[in-house]
N, C-alpha and C. Protein backbone atom coordinates (compact mmCIF):
# COMPACT_ATOMS: atom_id res chain seq x y z
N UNK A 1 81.87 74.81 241.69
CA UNK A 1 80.63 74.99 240.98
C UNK A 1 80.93 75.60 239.60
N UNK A 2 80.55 75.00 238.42
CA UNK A 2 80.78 75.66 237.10
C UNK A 2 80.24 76.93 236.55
N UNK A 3 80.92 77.56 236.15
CA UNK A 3 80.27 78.88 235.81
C UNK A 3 78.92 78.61 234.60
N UNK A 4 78.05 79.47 234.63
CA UNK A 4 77.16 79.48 233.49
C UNK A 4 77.16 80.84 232.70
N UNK A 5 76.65 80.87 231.93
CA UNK A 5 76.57 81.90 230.92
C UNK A 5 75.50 82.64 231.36
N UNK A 6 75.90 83.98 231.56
CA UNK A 6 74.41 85.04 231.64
C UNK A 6 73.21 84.91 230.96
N UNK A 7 72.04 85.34 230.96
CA UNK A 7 71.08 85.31 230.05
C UNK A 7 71.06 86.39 229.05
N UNK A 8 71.85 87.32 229.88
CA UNK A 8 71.94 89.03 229.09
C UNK A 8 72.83 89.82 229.99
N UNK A 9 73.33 90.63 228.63
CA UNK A 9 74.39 91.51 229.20
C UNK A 9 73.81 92.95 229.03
N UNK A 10 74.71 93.89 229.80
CA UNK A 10 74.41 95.07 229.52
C UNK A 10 75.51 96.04 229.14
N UNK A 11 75.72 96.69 227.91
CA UNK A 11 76.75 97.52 227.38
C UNK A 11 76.72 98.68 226.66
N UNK A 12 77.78 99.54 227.86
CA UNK A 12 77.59 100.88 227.64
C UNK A 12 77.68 101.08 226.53
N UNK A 13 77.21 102.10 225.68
CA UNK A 13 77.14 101.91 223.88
C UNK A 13 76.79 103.83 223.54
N UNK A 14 78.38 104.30 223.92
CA UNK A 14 78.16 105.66 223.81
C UNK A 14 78.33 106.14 221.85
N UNK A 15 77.42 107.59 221.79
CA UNK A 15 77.45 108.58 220.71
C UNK A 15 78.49 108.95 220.39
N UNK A 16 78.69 109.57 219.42
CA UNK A 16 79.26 110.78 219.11
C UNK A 16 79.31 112.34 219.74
N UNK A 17 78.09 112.06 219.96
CA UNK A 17 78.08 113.45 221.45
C UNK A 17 78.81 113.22 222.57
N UNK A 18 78.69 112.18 222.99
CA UNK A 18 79.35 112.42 224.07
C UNK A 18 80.89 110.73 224.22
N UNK A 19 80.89 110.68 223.43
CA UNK A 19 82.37 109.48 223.45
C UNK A 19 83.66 110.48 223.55
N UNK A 20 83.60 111.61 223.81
CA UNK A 20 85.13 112.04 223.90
C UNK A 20 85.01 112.20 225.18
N UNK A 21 84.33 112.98 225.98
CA UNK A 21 83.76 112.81 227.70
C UNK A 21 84.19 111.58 227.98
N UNK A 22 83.26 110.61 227.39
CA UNK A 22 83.48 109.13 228.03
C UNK A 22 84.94 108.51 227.70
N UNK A 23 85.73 108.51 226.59
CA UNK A 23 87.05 108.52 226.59
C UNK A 23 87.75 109.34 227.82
N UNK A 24 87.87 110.87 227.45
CA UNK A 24 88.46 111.49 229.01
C UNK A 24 88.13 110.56 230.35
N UNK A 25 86.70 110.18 230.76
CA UNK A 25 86.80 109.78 232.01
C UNK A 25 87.23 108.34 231.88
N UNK A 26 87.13 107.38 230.72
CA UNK A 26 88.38 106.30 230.98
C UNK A 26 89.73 106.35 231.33
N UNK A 27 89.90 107.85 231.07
CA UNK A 27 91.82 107.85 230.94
C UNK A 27 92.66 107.75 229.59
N UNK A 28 91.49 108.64 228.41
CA UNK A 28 91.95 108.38 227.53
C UNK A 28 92.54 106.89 226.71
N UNK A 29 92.04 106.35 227.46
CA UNK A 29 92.56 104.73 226.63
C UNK A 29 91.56 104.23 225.61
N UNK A 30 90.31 104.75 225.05
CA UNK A 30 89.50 103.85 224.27
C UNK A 30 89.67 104.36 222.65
N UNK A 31 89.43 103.98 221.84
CA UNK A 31 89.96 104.17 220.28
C UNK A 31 89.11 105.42 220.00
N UNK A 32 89.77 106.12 218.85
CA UNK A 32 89.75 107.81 218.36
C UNK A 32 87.99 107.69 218.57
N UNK A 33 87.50 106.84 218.32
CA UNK A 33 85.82 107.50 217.79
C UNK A 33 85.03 106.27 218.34
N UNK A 34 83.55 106.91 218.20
CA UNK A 34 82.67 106.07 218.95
C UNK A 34 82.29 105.12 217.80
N UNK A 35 82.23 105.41 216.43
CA UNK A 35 82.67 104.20 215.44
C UNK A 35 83.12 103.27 215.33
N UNK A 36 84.36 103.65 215.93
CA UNK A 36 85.77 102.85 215.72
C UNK A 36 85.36 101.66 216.88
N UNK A 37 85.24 102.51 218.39
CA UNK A 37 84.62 101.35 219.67
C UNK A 37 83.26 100.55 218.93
N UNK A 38 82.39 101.28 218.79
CA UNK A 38 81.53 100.23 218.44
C UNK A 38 81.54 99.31 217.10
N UNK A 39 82.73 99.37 216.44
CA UNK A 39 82.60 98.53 215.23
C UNK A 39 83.86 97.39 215.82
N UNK A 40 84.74 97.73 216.98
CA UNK A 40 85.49 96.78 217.80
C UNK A 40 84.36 96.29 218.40
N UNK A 41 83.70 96.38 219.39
CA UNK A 41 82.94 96.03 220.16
C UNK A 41 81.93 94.89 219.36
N UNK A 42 81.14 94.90 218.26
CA UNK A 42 80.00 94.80 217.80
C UNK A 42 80.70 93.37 217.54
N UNK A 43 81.36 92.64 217.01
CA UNK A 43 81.93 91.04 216.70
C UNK A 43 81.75 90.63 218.04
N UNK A 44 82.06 90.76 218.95
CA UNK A 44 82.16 90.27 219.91
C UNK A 44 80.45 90.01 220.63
N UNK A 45 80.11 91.13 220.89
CA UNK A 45 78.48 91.49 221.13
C UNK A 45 77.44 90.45 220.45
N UNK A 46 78.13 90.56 218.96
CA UNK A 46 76.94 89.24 218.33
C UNK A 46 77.25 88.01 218.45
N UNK A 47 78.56 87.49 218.60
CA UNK A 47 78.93 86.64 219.20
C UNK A 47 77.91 85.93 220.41
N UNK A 48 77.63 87.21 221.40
CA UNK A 48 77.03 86.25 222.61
C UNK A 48 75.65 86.57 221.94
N UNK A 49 75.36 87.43 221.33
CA UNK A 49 73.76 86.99 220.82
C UNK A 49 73.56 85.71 219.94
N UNK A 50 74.62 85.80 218.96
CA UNK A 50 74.44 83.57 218.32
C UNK A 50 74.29 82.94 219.20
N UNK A 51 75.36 83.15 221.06
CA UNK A 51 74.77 82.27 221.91
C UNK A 51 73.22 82.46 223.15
N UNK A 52 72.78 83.30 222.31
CA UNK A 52 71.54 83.34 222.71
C UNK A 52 71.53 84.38 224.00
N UNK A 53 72.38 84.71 224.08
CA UNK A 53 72.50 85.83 225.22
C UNK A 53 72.03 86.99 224.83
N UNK A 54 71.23 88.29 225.57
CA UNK A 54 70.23 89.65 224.99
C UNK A 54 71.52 90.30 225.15
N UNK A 55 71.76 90.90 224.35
CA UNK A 55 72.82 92.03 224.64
C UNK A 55 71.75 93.37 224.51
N UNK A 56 72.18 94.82 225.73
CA UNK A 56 71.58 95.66 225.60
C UNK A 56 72.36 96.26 225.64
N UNK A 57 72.12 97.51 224.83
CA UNK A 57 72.62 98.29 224.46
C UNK A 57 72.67 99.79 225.21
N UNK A 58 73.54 100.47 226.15
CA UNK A 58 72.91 101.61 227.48
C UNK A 58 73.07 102.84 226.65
N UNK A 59 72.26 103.73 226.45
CA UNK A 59 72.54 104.74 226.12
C UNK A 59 73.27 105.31 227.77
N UNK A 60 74.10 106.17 227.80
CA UNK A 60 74.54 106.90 229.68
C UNK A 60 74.83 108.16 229.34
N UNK A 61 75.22 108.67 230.40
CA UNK A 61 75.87 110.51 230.23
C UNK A 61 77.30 110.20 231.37
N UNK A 62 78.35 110.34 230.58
CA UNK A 62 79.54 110.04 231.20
C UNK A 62 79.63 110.72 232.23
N UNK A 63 79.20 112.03 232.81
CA UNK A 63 78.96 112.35 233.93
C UNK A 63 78.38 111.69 234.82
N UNK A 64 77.73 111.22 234.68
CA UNK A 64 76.64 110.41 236.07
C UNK A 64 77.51 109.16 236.01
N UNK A 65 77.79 108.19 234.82
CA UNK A 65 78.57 107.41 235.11
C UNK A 65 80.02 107.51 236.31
N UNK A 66 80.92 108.71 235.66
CA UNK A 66 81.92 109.42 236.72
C UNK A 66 81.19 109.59 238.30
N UNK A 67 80.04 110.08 238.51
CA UNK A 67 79.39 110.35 239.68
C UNK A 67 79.36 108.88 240.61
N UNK A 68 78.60 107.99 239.82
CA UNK A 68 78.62 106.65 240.43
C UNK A 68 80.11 106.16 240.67
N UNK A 69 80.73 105.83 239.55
CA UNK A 69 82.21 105.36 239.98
C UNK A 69 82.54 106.09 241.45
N UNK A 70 82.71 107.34 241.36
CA UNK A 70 82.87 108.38 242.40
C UNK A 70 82.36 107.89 244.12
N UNK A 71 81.15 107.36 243.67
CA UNK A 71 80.14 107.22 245.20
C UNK A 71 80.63 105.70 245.28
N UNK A 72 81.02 105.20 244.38
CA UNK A 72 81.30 103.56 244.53
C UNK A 72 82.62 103.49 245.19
N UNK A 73 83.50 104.81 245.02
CA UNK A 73 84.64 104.83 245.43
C UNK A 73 85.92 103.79 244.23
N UNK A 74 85.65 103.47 243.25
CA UNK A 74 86.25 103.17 242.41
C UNK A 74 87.48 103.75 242.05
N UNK A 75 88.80 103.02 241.62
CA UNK A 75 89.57 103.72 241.30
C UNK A 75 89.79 103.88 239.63
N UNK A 76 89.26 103.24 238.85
CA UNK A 76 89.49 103.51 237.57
C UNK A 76 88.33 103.16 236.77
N UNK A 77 87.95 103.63 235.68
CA UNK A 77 86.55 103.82 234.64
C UNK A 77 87.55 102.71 233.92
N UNK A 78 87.07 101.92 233.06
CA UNK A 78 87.33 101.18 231.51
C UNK A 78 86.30 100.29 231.20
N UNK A 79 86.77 100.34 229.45
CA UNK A 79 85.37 100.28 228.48
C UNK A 79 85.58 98.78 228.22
């Protein structure tokens, strides 16, 4: 069966308040600043909006995110 394209995505889209939290609970792997991620991120993002896909944008609190991973039993966070 061929895959189809979502209608809409949903993406975590952290601050400056809190992107060093959310870096720590990735494992330190995401770029120095929440700038830097969202100006990587953002080409790509409008990308699927030319293809007509809603991209949303989550505001979160990297804590509760960590909490869920946690209850999901997950072994690793990445952005």
């Amino acid at each position: 069966m061929p895959q189809t394209a979502p209608d809409s995505i949903h993406v975590l889209w952290p601050d400056e308040k809190n992107y060093a939290r959310f870096n720590e609970v990735c494992g330190g792997t995401l770029l120095p600043s929440a700038e830097a991620y969202k100006a990587a991120a953002d080409p790509q993002l409008k990308a699927f909006e030319a293809q007509g896909i809603k991209v949303e944008r989550l505001e979160f609190d990297p804590e509760e995110l960590l909490a869920f991973a946690k209850g999901a039993k997950s072994t690793a966070i990445s952005a």
